[in-house]
Protein backbone atom coordinates (compact mmCIF):
# COMPACT_ATOMS: atom_id res chain seq x y z
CA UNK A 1 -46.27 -33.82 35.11
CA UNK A 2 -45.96 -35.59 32.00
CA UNK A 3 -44.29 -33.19 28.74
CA UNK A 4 -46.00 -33.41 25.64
CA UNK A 5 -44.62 -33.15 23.11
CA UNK A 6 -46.32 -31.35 19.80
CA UNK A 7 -46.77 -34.01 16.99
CA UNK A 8 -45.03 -31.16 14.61
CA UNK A 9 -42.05 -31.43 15.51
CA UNK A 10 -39.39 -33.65 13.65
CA UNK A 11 -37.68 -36.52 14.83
CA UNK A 12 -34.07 -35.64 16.58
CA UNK A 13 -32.59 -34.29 20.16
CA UNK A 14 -35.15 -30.76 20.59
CA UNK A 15 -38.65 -30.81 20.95
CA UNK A 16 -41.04 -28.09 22.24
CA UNK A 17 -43.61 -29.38 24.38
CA UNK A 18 -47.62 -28.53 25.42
CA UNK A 19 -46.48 -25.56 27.28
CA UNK A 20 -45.43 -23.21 24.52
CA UNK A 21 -47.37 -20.16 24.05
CA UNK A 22 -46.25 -19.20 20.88
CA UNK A 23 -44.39 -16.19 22.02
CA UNK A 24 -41.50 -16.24 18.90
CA UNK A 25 -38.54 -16.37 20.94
CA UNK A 26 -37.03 -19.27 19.57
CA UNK A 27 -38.01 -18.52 15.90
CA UNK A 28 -36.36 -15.12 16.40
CA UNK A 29 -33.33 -16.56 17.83
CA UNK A 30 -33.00 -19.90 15.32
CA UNK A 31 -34.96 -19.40 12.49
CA UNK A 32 -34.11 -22.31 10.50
CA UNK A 33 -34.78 -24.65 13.21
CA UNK A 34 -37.97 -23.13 14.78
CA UNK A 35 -41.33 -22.58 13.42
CA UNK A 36 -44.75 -21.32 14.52
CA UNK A 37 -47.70 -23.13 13.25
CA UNK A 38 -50.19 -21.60 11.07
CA UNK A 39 -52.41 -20.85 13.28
CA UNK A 40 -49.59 -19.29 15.49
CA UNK A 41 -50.94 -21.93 18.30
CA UNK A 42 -47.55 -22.57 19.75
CA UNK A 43 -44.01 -23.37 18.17
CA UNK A 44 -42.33 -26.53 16.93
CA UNK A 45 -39.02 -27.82 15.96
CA UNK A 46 -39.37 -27.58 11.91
CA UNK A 47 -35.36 -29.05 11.26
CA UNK A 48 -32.97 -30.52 13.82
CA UNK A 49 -29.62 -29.23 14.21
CA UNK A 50 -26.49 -30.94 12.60
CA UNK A 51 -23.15 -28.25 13.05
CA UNK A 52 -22.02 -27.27 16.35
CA UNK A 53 -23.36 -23.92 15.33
CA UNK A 54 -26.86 -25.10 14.57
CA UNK A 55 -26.69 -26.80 17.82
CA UNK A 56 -25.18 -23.51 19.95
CA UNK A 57 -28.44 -21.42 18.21
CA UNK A 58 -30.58 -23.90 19.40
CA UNK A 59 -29.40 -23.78 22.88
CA UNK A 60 -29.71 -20.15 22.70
CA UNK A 61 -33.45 -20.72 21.96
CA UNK A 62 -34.00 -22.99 24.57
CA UNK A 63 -32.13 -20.92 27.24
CA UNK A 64 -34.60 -18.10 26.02
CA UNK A 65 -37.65 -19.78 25.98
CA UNK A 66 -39.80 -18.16 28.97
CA UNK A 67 -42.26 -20.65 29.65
CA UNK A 68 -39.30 -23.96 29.47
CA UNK A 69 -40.89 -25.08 26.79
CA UNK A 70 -38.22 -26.17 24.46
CA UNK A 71 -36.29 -29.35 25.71
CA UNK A 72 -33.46 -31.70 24.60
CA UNK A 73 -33.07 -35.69 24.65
């Protein structure tokens, strides 16, 4: 199976892909990094990590995320 990535998110490392389902784990758990669309449709990555704190909260998020929707590069 092929990921798809959402065009939303910004360029860099983490993506989340076509299997989000907008549940607001990630935005709970990194905030500045995670957004949900509008329309609450499913997440995206809004700002890429640059500390190795940003990047640890991010890696919290994507242990978290219950469908495996958030991936690295």
């Amino acid at each position: 199976m092929k990921i798809q990535k959402h065009q939303e998110n910004v360029s860099g490392h983490y993506f989340v892909d076509s299997e989000c389902i907008a549940c607001d784990t990630c935005c709970g758990i990194a905030s500045l990094h995670f957004k949900l669309t509008e329309d609450w449709d499913h997440a995206y990555v809004s700002k890429q990590p640059k500390s190795d704190k940003e990047k640890k909260t991010c890696e919290d998020a994507l242990d978290a995320c219950p469908v495996d929707a958030i991936h690295k590069n």
